[in-house]
PDB file of N, CA and C in Angstrom:
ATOM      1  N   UNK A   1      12.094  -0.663  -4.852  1.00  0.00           N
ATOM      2  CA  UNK A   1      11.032   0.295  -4.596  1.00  0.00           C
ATOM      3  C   UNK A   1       9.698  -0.329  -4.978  1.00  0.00           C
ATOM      4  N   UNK A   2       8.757   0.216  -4.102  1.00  0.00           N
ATOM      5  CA  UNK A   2       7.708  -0.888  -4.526  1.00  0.00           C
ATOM      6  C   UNK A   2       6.508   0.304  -5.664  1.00  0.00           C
ATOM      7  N   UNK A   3       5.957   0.017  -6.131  1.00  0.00           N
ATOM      8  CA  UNK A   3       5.006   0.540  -7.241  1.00  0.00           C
ATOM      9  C   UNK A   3       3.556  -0.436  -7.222  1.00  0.00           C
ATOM     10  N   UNK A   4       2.260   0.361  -7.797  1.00  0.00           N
ATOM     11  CA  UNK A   4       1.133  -0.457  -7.282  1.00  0.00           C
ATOM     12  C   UNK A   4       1.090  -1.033  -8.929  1.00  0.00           C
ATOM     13  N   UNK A   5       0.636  -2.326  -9.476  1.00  0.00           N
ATOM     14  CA  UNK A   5       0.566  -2.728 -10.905  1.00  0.00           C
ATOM     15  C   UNK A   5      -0.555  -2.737 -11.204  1.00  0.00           C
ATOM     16  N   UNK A   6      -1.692  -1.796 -12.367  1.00  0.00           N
ATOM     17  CA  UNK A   6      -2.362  -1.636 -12.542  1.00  0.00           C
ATOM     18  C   UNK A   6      -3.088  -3.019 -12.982  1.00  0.00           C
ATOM     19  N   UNK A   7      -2.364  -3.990 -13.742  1.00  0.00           N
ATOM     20  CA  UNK A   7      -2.912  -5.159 -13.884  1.00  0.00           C
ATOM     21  C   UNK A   7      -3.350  -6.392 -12.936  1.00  0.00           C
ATOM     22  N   UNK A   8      -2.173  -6.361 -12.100  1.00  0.00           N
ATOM     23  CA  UNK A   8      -2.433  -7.519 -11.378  1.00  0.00           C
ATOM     24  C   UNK A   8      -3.178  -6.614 -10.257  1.00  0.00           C
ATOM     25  N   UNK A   9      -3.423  -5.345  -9.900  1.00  0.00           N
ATOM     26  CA  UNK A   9      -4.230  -4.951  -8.711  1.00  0.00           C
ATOM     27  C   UNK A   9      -3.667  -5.295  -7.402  1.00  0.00           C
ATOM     28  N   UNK A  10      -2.043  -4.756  -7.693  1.00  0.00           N
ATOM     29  CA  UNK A  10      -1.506  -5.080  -6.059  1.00  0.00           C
ATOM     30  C   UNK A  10      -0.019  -4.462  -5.992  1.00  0.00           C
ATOM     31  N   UNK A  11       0.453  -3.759  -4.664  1.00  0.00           N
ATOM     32  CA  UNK A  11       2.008  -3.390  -4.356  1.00  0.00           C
ATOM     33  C   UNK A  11       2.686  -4.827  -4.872  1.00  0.00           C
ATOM     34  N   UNK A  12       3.941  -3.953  -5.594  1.00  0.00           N
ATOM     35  CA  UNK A  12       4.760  -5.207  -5.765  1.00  0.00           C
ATOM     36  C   UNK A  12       6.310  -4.221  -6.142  1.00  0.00           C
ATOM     37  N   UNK A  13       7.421  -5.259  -5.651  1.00  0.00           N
ATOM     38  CA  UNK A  13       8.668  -4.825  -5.730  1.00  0.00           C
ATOM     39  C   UNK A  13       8.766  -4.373  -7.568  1.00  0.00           C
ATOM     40  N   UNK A  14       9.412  -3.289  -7.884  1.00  0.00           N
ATOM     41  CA  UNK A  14       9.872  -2.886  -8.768  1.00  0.00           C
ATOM     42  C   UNK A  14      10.714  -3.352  -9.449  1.00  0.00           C
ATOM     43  N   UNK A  15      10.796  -3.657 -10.456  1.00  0.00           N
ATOM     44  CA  UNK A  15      12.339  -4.809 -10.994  1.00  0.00           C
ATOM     45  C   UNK A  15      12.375  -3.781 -12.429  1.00  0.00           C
ATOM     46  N   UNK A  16      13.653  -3.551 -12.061  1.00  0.00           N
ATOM     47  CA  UNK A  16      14.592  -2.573 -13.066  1.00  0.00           C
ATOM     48  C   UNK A  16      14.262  -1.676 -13.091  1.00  0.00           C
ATOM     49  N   UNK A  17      14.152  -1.128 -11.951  1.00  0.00           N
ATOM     50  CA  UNK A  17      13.834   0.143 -11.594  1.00  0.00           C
ATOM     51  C   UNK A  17      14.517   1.269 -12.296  1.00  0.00           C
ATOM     52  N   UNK A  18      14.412   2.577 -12.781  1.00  0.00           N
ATOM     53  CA  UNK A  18      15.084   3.711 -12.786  1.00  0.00           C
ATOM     54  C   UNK A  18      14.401   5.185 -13.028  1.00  0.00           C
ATOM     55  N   UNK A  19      15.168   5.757 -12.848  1.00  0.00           N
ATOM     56  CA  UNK A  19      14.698   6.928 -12.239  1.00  0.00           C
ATOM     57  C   UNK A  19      14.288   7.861 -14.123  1.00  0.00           C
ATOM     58  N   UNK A  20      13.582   8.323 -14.026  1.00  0.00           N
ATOM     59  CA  UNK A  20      12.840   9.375 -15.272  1.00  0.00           C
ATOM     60  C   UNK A  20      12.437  10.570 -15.066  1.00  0.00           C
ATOM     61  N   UNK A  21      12.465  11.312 -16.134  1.00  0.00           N
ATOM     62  CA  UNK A  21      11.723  12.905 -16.184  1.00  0.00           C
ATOM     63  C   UNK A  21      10.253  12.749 -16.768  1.00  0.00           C
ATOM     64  N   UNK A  22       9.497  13.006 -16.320  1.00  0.00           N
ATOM     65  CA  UNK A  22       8.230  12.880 -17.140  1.00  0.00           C
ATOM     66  C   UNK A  22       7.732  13.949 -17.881  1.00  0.00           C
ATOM     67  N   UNK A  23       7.263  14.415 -19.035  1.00  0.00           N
ATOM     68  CA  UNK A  23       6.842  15.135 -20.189  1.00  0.00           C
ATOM     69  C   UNK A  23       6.803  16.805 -19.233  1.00  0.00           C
ATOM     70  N   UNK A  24       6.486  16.723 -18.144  1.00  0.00           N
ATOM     71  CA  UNK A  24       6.221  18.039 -17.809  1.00  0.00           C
ATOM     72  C   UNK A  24       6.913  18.341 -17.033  1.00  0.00           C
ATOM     73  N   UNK A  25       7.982  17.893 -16.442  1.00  0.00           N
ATOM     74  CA  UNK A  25       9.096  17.901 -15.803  1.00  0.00           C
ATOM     75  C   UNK A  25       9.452  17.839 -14.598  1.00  0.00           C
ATOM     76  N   UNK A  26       8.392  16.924 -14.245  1.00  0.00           N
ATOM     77  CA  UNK A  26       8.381  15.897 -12.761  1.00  0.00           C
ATOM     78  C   UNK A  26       9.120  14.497 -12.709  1.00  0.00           C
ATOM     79  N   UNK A  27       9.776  14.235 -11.573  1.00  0.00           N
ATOM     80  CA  UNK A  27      10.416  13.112 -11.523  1.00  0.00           C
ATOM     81  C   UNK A  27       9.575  12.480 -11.038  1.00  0.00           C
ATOM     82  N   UNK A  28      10.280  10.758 -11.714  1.00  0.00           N
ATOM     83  CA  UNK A  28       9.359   9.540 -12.000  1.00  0.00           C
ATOM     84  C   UNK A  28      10.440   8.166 -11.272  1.00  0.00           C
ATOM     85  N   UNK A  29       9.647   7.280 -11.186  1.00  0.00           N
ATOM     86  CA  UNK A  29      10.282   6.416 -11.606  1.00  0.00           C
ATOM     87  C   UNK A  29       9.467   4.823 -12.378  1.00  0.00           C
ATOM     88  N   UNK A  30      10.476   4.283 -12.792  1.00  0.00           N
ATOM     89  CA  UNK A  30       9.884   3.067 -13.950  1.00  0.00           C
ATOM     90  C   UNK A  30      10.359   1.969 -14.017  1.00  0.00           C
ATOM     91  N   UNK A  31       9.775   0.769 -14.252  1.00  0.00           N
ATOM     92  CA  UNK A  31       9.955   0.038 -13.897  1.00  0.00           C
ATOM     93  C   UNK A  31       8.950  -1.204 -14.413  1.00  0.00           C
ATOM     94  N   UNK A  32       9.370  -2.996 -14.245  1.00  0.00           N
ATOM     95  CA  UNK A  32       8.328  -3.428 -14.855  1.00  0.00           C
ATOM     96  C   UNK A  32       7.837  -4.960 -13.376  1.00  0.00           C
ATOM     97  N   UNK A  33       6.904  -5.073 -13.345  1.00  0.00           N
ATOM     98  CA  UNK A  33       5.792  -5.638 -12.900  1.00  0.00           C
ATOM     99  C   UNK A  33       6.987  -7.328 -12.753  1.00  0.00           C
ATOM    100  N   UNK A  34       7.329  -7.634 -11.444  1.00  0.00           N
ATOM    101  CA  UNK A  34       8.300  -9.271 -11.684  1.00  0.00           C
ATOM    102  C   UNK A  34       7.246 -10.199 -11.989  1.00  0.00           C
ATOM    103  N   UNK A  35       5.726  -9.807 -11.409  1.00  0.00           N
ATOM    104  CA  UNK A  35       4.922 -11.196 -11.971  1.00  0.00           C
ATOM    105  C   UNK A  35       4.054 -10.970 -13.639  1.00  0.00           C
ATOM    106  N   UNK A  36       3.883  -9.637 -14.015  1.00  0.00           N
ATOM    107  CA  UNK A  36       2.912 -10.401 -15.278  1.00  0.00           C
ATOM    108  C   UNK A  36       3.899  -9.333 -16.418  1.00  0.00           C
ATOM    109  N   UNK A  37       5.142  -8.467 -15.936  1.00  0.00           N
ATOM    110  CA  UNK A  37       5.905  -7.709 -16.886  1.00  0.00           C
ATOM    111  C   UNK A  37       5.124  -6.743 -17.535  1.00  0.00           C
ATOM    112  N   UNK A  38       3.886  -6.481 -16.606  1.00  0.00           N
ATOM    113  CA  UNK A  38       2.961  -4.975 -17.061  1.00  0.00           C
ATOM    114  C   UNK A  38       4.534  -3.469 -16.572  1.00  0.00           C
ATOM    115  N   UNK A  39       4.711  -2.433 -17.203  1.00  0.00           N
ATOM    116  CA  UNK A  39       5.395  -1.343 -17.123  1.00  0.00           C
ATOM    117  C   UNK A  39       4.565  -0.745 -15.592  1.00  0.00           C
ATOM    118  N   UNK A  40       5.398  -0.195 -14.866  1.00  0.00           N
ATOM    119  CA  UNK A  40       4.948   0.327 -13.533  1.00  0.00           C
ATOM    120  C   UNK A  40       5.815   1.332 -13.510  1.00  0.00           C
ATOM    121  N   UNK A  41       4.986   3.127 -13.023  1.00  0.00           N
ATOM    122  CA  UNK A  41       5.485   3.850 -12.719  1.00  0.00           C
ATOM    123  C   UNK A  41       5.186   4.545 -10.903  1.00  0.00           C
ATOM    124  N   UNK A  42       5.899   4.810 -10.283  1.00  0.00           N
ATOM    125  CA  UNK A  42       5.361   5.833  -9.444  1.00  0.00           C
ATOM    126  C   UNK A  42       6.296   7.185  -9.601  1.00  0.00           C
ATOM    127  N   UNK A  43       5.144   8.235  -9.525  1.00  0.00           N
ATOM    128  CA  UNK A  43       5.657   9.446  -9.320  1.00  0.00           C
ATOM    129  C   UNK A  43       5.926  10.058  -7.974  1.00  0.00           C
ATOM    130  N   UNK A  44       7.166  10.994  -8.255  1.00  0.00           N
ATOM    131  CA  UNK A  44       8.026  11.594  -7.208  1.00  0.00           C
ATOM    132  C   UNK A  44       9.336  10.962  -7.336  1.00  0.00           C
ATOM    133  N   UNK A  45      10.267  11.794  -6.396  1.00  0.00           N
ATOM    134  CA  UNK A  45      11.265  11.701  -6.536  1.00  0.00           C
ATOM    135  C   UNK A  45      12.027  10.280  -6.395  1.00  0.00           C
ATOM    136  N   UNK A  46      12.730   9.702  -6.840  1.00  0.00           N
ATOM    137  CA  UNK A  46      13.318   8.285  -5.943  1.00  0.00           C
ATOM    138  C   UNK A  46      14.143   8.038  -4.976  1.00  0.00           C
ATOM    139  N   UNK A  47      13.847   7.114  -4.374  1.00  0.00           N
ATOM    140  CA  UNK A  47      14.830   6.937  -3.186  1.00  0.00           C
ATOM    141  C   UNK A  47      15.644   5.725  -3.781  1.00  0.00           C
ATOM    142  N   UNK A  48      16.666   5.782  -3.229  1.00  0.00           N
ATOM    143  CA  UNK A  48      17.676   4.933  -3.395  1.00  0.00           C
ATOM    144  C   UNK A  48      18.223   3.805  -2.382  1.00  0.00           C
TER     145      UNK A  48
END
């Protein structure tokens, strides 16, 4: 799944992706950045 990385400033594939509840009880998902290992989320549901 791809996610945008706030650091490097660009779409990038998701690596170790999984799926989360977030504090207010919206689904998430999470995940970390394959080039600089910044944490990446996008919200909504996940696809699989």
């Amino acid at each position: 799944m791809q996610a945008y990385c706030m650091k490097c400033r660009a779409k990038r594939e998701m690596k170790n992706a999984k799926a989360i509840t977030m504090k207010n009880g919206k689904p998430a998902t999470q995940g970390v950045c394959p080039e600089c290992g910044t944490k990446m989320f996008r919200i909504g549901k996940s696809k699989k």
